[in-house]
Protein backbone atom coordinates (compact mmCIF):
# COMPACT_ATOMS: atom_id res chain seq x y z
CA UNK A 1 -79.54 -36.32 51.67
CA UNK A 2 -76.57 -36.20 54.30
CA UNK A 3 -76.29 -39.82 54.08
CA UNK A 4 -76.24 -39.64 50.66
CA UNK A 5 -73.27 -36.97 50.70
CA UNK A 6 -71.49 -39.20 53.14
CA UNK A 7 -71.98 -42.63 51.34
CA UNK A 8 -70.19 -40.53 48.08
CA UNK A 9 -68.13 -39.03 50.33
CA UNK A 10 -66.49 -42.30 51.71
CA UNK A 11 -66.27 -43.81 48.66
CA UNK A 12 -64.27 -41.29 46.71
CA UNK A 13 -62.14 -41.00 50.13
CA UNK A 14 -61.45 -45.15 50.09
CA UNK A 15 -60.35 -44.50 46.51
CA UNK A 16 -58.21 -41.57 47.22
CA UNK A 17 -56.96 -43.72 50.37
CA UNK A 18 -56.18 -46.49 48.08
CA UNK A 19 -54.30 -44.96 45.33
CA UNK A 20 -52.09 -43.33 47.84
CA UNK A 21 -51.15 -46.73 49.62
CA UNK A 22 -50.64 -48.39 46.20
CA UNK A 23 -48.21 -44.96 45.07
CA UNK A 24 -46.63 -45.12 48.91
CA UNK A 25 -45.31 -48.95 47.79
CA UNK A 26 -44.15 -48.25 44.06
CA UNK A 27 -40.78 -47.32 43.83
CA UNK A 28 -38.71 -45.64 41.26
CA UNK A 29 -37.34 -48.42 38.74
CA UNK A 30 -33.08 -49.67 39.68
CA UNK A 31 -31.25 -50.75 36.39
CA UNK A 32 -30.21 -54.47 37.95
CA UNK A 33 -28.74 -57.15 36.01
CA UNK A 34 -28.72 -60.66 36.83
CA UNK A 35 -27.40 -63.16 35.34
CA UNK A 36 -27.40 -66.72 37.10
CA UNK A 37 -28.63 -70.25 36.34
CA UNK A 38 -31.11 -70.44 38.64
CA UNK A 39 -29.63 -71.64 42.00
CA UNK A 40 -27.27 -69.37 44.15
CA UNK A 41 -23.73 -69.35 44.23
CA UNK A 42 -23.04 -69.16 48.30
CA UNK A 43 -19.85 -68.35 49.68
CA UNK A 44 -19.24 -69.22 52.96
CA UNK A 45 -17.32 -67.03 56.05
CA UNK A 46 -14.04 -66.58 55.67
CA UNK A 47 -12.43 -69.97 57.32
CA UNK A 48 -8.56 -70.46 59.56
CA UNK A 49 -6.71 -72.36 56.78
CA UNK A 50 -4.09 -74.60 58.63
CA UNK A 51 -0.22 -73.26 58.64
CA UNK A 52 1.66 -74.77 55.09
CA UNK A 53 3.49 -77.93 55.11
CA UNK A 54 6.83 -77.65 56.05
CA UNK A 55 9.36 -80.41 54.85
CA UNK A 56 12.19 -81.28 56.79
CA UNK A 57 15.50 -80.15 55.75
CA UNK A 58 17.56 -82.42 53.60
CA UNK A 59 20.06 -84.57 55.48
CA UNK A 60 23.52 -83.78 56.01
CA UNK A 61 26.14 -85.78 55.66
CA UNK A 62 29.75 -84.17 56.19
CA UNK A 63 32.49 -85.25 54.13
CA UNK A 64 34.23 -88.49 54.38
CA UNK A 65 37.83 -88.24 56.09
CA UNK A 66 39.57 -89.80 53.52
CA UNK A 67 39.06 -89.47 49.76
CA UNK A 68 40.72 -92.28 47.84
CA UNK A 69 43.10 -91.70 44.95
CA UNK A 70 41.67 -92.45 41.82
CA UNK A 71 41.71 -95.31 39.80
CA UNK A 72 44.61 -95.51 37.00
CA UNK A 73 43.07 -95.94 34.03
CA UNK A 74 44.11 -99.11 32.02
CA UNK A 75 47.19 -98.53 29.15
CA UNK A 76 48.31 -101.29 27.54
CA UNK A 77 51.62 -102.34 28.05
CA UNK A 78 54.27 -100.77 25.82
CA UNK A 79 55.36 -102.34 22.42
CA UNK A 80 58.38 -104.62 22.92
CA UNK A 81 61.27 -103.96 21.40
CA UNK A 82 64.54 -105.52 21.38
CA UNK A 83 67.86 -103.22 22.53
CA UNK A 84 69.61 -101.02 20.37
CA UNK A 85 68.75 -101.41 16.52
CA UNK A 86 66.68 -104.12 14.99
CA UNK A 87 65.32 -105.45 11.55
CA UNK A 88 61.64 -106.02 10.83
CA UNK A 89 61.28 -108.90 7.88
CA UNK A 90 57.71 -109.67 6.97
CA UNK A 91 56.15 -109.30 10.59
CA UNK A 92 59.59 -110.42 12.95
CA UNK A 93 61.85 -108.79 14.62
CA UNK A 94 65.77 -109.99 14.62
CA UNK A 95 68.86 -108.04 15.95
CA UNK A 96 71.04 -106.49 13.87
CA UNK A 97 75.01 -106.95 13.46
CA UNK A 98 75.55 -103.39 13.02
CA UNK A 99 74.18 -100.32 13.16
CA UNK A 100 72.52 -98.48 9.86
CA UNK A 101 69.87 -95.25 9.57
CA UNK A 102 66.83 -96.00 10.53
CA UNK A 103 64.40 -96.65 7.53
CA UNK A 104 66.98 -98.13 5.36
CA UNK A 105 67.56 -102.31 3.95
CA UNK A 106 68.60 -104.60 6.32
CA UNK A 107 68.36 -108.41 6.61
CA UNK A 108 68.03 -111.43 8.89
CA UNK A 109 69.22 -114.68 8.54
CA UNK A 110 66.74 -117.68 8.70
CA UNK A 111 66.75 -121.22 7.93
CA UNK A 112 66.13 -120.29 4.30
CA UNK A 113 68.77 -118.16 3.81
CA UNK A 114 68.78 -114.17 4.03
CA UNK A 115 65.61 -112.26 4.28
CA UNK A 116 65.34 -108.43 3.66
CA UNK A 117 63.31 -105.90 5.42
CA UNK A 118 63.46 -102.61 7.35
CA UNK A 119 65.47 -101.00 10.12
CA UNK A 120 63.82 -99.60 13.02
């Protein structure tokens, strides 16, 4: 009969013993959220990044000693005209024998006889 008790005994105690291993490893539930697609994303030690590129500065060259003048910019050369007051008849020019207002009839004498124009 002891055996009996013991054999009951022993069993309900492995039981007992059992549960309480299995409660000792359950934890209470953390709300975690993963979201990933399956392979980790693995970031390294920080690393020495090398010093930034410095250029050189830009090369100076210091003014020249002497600046040229500059260049005089083309005119063309002023409109002829004879001395004192002249006569324009039909695209020439002739002297006159005397002088009259600018603007008003004079003539010239050519091979054909008198022309008439302008005086300027």
């Amino acid at each position: 009969m002891i055996n009996r008790v013991f054999r009951a005994l022993r069993g309900a105690l492995a039981i007992v013993a059992l549960g309480g291993f299995l409660a000792s490893l359950s934890h209470p539930a953390a709300a975690r959220v993963w979201v990933g697609f399956g392979f980790p994303v693995y970031v390294g030690p920080p690393a020495y990044y090398p010093p930034p590129v410095y250029y050189p500065p830009p090369a100076y060259y210091p003014p020249p000693a002497y600046y040229p003048p500059p260049a005089y910019a083309y005119a063309p050369p002023p409109q002829y005209s004879a001395p004192g007051q002249s006569c324009v008849v039909a695209g020439t020019v002739c002297a006159m024998e005397h002088p009259v207002t600018p603007g008003s009839s004079c003539y010239c004498t050519t091979a054909q006889g008198r022309a008439w124009g302008r005086a300027t």
